[in-house]
Protein backbone atom coordinates (compact mmCIF):
# COMPACT_ATOMS: atom_id res chain seq x y z
CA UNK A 1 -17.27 5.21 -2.43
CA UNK A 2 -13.72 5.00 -1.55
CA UNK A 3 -12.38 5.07 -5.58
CA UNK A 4 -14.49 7.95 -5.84
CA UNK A 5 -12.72 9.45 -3.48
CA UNK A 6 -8.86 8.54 -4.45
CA UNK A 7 -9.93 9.43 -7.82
CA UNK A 8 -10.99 12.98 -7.17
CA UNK A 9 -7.67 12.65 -4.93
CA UNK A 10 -5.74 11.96 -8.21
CA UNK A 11 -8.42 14.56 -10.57
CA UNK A 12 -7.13 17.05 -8.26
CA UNK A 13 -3.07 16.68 -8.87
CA UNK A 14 -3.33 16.07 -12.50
CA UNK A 15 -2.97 12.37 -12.71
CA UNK A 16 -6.71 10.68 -12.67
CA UNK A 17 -5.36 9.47 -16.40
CA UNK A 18 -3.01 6.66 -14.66
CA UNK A 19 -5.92 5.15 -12.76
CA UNK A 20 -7.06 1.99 -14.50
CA UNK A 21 -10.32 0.45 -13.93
CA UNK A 22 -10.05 -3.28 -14.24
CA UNK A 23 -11.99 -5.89 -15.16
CA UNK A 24 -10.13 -8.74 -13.03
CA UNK A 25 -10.08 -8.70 -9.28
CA UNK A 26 -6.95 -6.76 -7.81
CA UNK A 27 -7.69 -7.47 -3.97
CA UNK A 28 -4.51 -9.94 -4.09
CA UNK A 29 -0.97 -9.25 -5.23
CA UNK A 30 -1.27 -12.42 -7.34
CA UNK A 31 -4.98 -11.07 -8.73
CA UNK A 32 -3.29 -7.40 -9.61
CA UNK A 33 -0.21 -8.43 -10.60
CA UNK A 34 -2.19 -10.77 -13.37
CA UNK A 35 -4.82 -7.82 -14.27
CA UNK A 36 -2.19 -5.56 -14.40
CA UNK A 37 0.88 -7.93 -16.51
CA UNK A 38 3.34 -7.12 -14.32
CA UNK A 39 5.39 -8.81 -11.94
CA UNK A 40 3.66 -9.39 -8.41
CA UNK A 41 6.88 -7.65 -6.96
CA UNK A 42 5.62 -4.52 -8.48
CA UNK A 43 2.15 -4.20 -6.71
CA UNK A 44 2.43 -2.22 -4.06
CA UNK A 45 0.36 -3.89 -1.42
CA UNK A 46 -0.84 -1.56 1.81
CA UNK A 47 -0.85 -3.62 5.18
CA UNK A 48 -3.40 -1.68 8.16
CA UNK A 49 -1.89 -2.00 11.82
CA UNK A 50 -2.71 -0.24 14.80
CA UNK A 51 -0.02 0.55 17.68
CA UNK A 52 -1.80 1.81 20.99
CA UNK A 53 -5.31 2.35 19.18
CA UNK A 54 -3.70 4.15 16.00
CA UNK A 55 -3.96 3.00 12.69
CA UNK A 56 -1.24 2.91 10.20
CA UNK A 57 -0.59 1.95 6.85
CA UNK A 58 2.30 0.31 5.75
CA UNK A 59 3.05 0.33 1.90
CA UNK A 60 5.92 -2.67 0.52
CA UNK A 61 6.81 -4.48 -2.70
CA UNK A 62 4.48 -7.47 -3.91
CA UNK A 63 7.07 -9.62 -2.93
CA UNK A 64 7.64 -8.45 0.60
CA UNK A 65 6.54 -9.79 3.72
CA UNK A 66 5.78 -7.87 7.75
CA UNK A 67 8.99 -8.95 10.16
CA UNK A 68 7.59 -8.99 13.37
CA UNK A 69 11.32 -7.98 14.94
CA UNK A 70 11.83 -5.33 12.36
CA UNK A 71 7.97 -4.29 13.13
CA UNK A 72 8.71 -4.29 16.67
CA UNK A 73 12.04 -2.13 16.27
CA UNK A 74 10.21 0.44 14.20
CA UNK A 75 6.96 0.84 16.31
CA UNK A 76 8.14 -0.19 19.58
CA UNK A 77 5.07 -2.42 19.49
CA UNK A 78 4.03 -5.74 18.02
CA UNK A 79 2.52 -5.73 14.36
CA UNK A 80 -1.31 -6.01 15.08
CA UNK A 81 -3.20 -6.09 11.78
CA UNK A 82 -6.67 -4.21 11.71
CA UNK A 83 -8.93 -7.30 11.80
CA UNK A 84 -10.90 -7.33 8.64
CA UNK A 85 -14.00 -5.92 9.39
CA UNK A 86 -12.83 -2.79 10.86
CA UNK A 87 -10.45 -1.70 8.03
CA UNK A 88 -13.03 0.57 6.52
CA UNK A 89 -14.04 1.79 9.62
CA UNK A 90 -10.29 2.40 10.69
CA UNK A 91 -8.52 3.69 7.03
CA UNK A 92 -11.66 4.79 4.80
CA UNK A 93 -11.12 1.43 2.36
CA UNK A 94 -12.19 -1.72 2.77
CA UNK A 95 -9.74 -4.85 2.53
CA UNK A 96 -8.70 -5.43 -1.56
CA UNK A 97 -8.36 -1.91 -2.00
CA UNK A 98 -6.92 -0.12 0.81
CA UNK A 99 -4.11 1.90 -0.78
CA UNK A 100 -2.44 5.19 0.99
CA UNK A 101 -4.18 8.07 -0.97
CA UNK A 102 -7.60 9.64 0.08
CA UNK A 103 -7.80 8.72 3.98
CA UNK A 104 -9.32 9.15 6.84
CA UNK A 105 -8.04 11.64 9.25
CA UNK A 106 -4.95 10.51 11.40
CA UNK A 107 -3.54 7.96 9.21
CA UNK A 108 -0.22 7.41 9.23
CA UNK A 109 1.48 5.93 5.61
CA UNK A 110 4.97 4.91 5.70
CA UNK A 111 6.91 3.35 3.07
CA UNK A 112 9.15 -0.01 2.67
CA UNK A 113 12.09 0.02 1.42
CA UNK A 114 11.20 -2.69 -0.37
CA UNK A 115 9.67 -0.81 -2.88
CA UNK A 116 13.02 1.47 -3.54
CA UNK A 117 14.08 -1.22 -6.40
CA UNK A 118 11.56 -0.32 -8.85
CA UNK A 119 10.71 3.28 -11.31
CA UNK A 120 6.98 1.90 -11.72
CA UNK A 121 5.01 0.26 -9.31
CA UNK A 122 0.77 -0.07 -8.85
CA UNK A 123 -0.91 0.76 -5.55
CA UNK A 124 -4.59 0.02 -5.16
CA UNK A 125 -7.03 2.56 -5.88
CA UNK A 126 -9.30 2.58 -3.68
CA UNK A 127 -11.63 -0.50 -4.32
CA UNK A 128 -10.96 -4.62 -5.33
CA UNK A 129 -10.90 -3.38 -9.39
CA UNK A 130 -8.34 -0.14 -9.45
CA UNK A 131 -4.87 -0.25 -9.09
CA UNK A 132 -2.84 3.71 -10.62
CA UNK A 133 0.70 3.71 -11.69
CA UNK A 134 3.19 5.58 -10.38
CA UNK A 135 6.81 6.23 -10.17
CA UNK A 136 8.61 5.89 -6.71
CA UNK A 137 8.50 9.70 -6.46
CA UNK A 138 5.15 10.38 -7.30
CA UNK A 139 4.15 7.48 -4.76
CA UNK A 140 6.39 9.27 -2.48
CA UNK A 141 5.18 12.88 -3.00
CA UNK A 142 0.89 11.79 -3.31
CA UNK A 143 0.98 8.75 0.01
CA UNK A 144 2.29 11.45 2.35
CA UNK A 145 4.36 9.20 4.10
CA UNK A 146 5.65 9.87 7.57
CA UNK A 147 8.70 8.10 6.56
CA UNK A 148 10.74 5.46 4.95
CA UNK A 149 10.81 2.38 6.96
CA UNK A 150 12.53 -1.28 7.13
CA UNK A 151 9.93 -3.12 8.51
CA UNK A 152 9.91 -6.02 5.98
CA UNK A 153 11.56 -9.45 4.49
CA UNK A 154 11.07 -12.05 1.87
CA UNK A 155 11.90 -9.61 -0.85
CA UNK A 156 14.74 -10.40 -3.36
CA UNK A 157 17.28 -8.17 -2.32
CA UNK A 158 16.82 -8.61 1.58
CA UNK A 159 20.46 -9.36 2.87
CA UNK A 160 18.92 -12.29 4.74
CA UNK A 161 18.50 -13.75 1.04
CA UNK A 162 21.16 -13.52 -0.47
């Protein structure tokens, strides 16, 4: 039910065309980055937390990993993942598709700067077989995002890297 809903999401702003159905899993960066041809860098992969009961969503490059000290900077509290079973129950998706469009009330999205290196990246959409394409604006304009965080590592051009 939940690509349903993030496609009427995407019916409703004019862009339901840049949805694509797949016939491969997508529920792992490596799964959508192969269903998609694209470089696993370019999925952009939704983490669920929750700081003092509240669940957030945190949106980053393929490539990119949660730093627990940037987390903790950020939030003020320790990264806590949603555990599995309660994504749905928590975001409106379930685990393999959780993506920031179409979600429950209260949600918080915020965005990685990790993501800032690409034009095109693919979200999920919704369910473990969807992923849509969008620019970095039009991910920025449709996920709402509180903000743009720095909550991340591992990606090429973190500083720590280079």
């Amino acid at each position: 039910m939940s690509f349903e809903k993030v496609k009427q999401y995407f019916d409703d702003v004019g862009l339901s065309d840049r949805i694509k159905i797949l016939d491969e899993s997508s529920a792992t960066v490596q799964e959508a980055a192969q269903a998609l041809n694209c470089e696993p860098e370019h999925i952009a992969k939704t983490m669920s937390f929750l700081v003092d009961s509240n669940p957030l969503l945190i949106v980053m490059a393929g490539d990119a990993k949660v730093d627990n000290k940037k987390f903790k900077g950020e939030f003020h509290k320790r990264a806590r993942m949603i555990p599995r079973e309660q994504v749905e129950d928590y975001i409106g998706h379930q685990p393999g598709g959780v993506c920031p469009f179409a979600l429950k009330d209260g949600v918080k999205v915020y965005l990685d700067v990790s993501l800032q290196r690409f034009e095109t990246i693919y979200p999920a959409a919704g369910d473990a077989h969807s992923a849509v394409q969008l620019s970095l604006d039009e991910l920025t304009q449709y996920a709402n995002p509180d903000h743009w965080v720095d909550v991340c590592n591992g990606w090429s051009d973190d500083p720590e890297l280079l």
